[in-house]
PDB file of N, CA and C in Angstrom:
ATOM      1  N   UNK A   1     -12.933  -8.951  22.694  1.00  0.00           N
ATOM      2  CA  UNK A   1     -13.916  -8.366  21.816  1.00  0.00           C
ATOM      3  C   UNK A   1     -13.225  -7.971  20.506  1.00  0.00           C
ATOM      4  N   UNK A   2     -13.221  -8.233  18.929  1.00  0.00           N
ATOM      5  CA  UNK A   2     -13.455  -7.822  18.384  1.00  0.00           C
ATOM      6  C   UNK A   2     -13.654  -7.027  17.722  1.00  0.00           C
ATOM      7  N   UNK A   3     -12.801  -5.886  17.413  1.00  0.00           N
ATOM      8  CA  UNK A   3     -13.368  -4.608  16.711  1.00  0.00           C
ATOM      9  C   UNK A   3     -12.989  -4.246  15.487  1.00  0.00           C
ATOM     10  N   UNK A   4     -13.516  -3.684  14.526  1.00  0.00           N
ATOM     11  CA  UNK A   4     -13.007  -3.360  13.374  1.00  0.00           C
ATOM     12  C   UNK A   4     -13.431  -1.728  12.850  1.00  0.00           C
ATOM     13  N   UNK A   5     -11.928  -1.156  12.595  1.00  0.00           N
ATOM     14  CA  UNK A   5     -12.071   0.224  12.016  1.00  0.00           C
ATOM     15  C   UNK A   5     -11.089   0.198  11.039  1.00  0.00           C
ATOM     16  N   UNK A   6     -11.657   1.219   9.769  1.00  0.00           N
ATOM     17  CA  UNK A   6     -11.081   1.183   8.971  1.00  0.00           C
ATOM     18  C   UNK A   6      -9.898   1.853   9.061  1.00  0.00           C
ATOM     19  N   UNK A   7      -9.258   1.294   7.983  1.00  0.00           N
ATOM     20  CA  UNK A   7      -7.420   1.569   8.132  1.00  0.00           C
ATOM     21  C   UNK A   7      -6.890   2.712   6.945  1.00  0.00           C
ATOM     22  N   UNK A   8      -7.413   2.897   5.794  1.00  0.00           N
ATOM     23  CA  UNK A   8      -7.572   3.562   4.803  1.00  0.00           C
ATOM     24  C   UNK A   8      -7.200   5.028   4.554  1.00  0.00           C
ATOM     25  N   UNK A   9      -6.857   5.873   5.748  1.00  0.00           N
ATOM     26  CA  UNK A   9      -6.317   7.117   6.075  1.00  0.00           C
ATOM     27  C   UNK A   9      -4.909   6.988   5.677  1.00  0.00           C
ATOM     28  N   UNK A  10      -3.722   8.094   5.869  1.00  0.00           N
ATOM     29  CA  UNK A  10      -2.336   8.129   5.661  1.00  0.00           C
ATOM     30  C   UNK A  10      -1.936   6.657   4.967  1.00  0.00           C
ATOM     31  N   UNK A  11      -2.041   6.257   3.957  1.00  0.00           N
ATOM     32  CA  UNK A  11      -1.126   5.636   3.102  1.00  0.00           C
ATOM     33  C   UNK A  11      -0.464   6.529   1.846  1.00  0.00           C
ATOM     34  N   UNK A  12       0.816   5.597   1.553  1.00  0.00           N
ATOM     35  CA  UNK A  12       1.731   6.695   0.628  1.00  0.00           C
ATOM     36  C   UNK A  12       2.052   5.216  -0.408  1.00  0.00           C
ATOM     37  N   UNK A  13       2.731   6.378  -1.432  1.00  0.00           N
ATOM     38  CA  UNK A  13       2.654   5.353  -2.531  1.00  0.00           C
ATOM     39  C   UNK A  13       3.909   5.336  -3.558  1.00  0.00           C
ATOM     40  N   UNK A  14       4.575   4.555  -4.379  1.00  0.00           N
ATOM     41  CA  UNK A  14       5.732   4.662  -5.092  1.00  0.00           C
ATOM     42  C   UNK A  14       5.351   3.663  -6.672  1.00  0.00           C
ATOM     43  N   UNK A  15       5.477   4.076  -7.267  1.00  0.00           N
ATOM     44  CA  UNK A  15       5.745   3.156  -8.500  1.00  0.00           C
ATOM     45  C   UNK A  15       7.257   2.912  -8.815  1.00  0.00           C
ATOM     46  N   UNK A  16       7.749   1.764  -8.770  1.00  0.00           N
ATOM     47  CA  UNK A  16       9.144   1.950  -9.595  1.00  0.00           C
ATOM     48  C   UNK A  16       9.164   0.491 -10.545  1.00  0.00           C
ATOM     49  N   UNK A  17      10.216   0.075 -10.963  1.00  0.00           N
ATOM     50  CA  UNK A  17      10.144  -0.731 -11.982  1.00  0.00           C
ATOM     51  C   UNK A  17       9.847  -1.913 -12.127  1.00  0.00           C
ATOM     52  N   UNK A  18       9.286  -2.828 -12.916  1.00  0.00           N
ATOM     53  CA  UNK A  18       9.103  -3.953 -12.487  1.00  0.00           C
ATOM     54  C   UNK A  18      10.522  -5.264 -12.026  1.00  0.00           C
ATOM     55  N   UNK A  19      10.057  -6.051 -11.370  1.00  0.00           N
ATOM     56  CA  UNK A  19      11.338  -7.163 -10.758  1.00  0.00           C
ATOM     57  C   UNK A  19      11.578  -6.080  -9.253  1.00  0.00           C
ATOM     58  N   UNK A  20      11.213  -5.019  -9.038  1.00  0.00           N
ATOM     59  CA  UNK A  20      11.808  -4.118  -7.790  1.00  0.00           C
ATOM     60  C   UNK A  20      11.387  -5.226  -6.553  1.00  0.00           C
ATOM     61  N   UNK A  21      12.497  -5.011  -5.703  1.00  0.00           N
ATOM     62  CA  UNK A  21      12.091  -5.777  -4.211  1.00  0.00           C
ATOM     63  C   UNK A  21      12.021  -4.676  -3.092  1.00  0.00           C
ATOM     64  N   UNK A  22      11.933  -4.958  -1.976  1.00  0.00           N
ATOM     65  CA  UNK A  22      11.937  -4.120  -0.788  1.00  0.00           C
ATOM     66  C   UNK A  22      12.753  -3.917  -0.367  1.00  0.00           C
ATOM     67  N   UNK A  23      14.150  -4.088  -0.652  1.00  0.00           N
ATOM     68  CA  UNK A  23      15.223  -2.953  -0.754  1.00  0.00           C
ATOM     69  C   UNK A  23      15.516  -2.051  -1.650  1.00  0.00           C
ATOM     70  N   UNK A  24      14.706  -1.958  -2.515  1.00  0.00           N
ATOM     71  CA  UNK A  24      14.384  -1.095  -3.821  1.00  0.00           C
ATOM     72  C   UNK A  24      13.697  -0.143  -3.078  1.00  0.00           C
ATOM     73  N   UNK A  25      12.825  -0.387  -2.507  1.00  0.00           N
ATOM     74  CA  UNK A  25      12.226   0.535  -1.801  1.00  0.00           C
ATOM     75  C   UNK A  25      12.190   1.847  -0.653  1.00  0.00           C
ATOM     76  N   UNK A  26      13.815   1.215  -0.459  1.00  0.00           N
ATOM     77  CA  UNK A  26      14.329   2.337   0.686  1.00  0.00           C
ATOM     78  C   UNK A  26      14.353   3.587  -0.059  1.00  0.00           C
ATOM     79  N   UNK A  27      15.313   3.763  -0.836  1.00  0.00           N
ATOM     80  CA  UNK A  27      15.485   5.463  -1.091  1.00  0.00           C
ATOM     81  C   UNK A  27      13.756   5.810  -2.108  1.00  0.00           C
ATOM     82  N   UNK A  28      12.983   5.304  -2.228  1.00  0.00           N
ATOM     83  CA  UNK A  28      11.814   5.441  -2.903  1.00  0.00           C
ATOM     84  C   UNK A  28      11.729   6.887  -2.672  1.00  0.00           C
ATOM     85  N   UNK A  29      10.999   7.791  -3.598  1.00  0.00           N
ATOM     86  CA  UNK A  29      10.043   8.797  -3.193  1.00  0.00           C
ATOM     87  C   UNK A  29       8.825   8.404  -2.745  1.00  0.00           C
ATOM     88  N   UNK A  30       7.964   8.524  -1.898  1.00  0.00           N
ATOM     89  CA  UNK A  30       6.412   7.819  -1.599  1.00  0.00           C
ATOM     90  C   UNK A  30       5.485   9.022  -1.624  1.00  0.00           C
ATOM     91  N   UNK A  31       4.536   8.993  -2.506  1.00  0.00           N
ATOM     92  CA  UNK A  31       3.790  10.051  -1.837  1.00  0.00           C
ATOM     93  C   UNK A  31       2.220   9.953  -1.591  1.00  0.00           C
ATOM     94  N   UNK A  32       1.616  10.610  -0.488  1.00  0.00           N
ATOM     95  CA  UNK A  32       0.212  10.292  -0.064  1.00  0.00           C
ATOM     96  C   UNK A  32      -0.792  10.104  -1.013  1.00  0.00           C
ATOM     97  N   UNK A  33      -1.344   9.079  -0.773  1.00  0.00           N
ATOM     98  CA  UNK A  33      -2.379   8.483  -2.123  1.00  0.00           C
ATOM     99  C   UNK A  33      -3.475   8.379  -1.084  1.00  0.00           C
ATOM    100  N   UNK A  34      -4.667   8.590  -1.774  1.00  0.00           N
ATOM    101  CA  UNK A  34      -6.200   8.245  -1.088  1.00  0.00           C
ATOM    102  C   UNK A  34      -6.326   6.478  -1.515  1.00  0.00           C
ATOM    103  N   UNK A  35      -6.779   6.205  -0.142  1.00  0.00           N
ATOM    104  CA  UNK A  35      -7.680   4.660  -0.488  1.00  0.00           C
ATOM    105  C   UNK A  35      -8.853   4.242  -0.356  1.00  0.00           C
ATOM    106  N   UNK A  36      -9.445   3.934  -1.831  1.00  0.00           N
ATOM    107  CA  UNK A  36      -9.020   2.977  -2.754  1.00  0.00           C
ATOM    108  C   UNK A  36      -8.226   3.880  -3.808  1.00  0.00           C
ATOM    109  N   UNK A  37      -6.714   3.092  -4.662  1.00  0.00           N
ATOM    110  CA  UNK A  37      -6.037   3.743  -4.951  1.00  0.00           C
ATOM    111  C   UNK A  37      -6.216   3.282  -6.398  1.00  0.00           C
ATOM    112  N   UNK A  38      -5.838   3.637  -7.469  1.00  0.00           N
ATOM    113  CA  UNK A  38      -5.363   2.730  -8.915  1.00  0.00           C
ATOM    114  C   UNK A  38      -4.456   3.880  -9.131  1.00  0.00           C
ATOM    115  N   UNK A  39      -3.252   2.958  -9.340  1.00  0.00           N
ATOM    116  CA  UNK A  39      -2.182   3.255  -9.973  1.00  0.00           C
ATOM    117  C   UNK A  39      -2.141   3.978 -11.147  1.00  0.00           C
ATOM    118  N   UNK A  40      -2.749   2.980 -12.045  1.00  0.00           N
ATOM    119  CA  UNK A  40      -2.955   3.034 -13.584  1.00  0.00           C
ATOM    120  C   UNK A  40      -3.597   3.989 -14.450  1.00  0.00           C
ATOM    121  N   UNK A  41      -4.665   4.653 -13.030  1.00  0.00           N
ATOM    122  CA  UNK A  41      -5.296   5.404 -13.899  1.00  0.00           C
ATOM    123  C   UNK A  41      -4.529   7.163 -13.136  1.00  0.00           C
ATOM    124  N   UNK A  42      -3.635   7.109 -12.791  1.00  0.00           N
ATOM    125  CA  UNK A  42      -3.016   8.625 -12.065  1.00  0.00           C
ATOM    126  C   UNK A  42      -3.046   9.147 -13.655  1.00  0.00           C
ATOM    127  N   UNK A  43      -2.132   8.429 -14.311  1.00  0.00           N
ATOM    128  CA  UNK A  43      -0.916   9.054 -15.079  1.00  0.00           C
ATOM    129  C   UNK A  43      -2.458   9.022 -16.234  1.00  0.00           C
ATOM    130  N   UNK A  44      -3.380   9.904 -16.681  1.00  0.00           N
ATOM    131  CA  UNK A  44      -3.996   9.083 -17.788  1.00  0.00           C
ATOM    132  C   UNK A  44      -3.567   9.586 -19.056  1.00  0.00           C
ATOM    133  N   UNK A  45      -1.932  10.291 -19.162  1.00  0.00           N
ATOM    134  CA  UNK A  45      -1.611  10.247 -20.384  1.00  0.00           C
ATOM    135  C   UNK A  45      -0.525   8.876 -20.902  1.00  0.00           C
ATOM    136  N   UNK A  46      -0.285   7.967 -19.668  1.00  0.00           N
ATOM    137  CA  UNK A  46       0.412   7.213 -19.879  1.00  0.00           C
ATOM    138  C   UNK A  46      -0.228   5.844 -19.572  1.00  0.00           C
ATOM    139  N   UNK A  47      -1.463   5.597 -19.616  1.00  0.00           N
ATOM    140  CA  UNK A  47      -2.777   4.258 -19.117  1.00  0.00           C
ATOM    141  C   UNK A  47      -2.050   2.724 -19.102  1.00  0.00           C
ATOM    142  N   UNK A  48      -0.784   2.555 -20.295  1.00  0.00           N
ATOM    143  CA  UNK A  48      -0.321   1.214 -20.237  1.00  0.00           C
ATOM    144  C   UNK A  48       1.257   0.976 -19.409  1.00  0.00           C
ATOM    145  N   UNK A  49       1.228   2.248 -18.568  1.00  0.00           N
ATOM    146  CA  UNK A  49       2.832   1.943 -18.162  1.00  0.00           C
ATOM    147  C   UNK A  49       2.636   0.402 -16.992  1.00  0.00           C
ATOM    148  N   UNK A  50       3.942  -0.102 -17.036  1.00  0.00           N
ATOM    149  CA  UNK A  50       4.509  -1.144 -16.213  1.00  0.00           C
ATOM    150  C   UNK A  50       5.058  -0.893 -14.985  1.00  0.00           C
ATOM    151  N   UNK A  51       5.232  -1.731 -14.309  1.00  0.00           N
ATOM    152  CA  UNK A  51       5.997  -1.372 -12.744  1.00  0.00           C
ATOM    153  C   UNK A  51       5.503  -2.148 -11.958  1.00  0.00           C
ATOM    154  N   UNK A  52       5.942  -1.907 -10.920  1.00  0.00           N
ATOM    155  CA  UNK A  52       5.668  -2.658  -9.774  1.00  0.00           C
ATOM    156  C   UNK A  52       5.375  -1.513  -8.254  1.00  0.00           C
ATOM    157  N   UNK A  53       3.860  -1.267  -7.645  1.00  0.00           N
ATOM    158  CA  UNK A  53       3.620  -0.284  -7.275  1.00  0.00           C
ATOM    159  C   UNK A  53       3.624  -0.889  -5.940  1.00  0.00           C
ATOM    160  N   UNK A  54       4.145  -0.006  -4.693  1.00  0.00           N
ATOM    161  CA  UNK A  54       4.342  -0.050  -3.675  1.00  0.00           C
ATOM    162  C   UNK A  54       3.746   0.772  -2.427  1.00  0.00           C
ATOM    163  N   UNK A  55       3.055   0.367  -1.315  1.00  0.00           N
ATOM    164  CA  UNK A  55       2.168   1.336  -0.622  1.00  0.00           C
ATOM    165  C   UNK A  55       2.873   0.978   0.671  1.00  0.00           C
ATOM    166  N   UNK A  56       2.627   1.761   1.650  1.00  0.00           N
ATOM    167  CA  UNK A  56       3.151   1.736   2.989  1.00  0.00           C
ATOM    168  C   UNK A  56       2.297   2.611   3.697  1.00  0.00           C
ATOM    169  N   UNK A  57       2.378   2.481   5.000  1.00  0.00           N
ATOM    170  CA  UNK A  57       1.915   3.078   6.094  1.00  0.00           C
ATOM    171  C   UNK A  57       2.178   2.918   7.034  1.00  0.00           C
ATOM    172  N   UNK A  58       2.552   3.776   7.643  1.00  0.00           N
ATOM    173  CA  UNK A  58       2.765   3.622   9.111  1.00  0.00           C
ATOM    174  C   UNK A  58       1.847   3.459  10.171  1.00  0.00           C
ATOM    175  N   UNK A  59       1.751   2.750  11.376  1.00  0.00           N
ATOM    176  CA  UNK A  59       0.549   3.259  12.166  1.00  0.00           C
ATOM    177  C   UNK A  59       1.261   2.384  13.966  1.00  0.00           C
ATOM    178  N   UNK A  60       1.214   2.533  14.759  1.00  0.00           N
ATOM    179  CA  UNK A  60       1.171   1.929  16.177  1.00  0.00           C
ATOM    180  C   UNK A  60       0.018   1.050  16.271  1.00  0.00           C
ATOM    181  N   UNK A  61       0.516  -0.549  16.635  1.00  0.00           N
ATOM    182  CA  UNK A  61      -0.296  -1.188  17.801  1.00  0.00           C
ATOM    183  C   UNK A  61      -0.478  -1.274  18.866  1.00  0.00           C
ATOM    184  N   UNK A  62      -1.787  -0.957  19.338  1.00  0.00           N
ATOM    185  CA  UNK A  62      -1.800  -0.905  21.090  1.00  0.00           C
ATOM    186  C   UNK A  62      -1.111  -1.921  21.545  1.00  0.00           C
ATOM    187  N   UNK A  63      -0.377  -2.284  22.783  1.00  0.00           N
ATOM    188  CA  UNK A  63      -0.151  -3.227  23.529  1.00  0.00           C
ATOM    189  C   UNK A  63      -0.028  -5.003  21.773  1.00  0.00           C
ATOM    190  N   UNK A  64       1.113  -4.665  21.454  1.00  0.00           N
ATOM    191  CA  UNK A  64       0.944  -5.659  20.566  1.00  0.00           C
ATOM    192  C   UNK A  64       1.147  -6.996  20.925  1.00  0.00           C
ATOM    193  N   UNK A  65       2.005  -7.122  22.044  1.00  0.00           N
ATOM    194  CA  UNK A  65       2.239  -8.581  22.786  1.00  0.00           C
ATOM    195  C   UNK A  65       1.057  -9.159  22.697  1.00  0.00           C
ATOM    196  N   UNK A  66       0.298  -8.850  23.605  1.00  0.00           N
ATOM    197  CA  UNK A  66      -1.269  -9.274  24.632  1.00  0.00           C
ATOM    198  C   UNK A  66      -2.224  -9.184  23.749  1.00  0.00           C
ATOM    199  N   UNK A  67      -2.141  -8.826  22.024  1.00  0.00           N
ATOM    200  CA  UNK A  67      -3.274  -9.316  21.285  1.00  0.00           C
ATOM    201  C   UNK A  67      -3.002  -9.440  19.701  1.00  0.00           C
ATOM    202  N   UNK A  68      -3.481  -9.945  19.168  1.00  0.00           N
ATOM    203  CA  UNK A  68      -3.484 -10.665  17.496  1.00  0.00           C
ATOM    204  C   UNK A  68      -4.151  -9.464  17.025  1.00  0.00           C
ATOM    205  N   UNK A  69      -3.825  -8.683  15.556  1.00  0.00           N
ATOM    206  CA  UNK A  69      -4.213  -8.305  14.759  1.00  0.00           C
ATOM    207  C   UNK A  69      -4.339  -9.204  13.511  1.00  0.00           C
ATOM    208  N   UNK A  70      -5.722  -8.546  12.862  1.00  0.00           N
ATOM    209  CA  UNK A  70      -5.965  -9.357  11.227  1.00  0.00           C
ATOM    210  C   UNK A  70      -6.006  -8.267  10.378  1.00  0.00           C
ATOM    211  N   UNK A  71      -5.905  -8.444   9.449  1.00  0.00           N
ATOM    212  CA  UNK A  71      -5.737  -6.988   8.891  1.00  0.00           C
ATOM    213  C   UNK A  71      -6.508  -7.867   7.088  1.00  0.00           C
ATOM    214  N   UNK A  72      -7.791  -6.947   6.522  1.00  0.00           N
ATOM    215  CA  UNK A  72      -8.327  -7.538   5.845  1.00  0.00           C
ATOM    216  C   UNK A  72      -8.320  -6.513   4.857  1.00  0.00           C
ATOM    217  N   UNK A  73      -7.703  -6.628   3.433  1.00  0.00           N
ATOM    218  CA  UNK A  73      -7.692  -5.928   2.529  1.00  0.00           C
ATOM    219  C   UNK A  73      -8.814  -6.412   1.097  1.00  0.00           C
ATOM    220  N   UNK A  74      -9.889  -5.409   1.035  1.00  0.00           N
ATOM    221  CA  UNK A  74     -10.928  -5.395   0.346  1.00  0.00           C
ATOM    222  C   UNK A  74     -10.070  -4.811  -1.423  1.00  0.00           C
ATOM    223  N   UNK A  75     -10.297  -5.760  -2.468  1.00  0.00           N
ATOM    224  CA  UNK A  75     -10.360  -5.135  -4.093  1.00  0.00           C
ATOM    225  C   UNK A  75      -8.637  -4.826  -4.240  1.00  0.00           C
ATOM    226  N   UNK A  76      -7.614  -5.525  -3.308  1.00  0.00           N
ATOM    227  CA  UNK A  76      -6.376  -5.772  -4.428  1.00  0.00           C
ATOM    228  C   UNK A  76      -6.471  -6.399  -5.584  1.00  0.00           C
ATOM    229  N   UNK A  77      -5.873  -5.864  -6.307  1.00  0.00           N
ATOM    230  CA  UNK A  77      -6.165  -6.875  -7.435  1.00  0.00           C
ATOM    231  C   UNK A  77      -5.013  -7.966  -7.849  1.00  0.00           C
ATOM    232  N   UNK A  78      -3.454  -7.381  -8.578  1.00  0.00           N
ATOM    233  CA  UNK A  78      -3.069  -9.338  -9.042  1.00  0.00           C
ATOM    234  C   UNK A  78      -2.078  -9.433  -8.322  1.00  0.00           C
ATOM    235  N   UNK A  79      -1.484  -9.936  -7.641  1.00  0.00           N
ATOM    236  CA  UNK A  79       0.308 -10.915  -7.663  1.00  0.00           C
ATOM    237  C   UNK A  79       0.148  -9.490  -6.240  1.00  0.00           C
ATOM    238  N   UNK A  80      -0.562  -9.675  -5.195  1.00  0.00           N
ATOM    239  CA  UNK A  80      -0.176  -9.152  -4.060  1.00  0.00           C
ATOM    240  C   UNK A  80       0.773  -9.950  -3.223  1.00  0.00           C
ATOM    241  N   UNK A  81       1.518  -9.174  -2.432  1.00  0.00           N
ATOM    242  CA  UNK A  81       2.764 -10.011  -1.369  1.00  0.00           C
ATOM    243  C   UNK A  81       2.230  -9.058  -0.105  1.00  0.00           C
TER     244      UNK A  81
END
């Protein structure tokens, strides 16, 4: 069966520079962001800064062997990985 619940609770968040990879990301500061998130508009004394913004979350899969997760992200917008 099928089920779908939203995932959108406890995510955290980092901006750092652009070209950053995911070892850039270890010593990050992250901090809890609501989702749906925009980056761009936190800072609105700074609206045109650059970077490369980074989200994470943690969460447990039940029994992950014995079943497939899909995981469907609604309104990213450009150059997602």
């Amino acid at each position: 069966m099928k089920r779908k619940r939203l995932f959108n609770d406890n995510w955290e968040f980092t901006l750092l520079d652009n070209g950053s990879t995911l070892a850039d990301t270890k010593n990050a500061v992250y901090r809890p962001v609501p989702i749906p998130h925009d980056w761009l508009i936190y800072d609105v004394g700074d609206l045109y800064r650059s970077g490369d913004g980074w989200y994470r979350k943690y969460f447990t899969a039940d029994d992950i062997f014995s079943r497939s997760y899909v995981f469907y992200f609604d309104g990213i917008y450009m150059d997602s990985t």
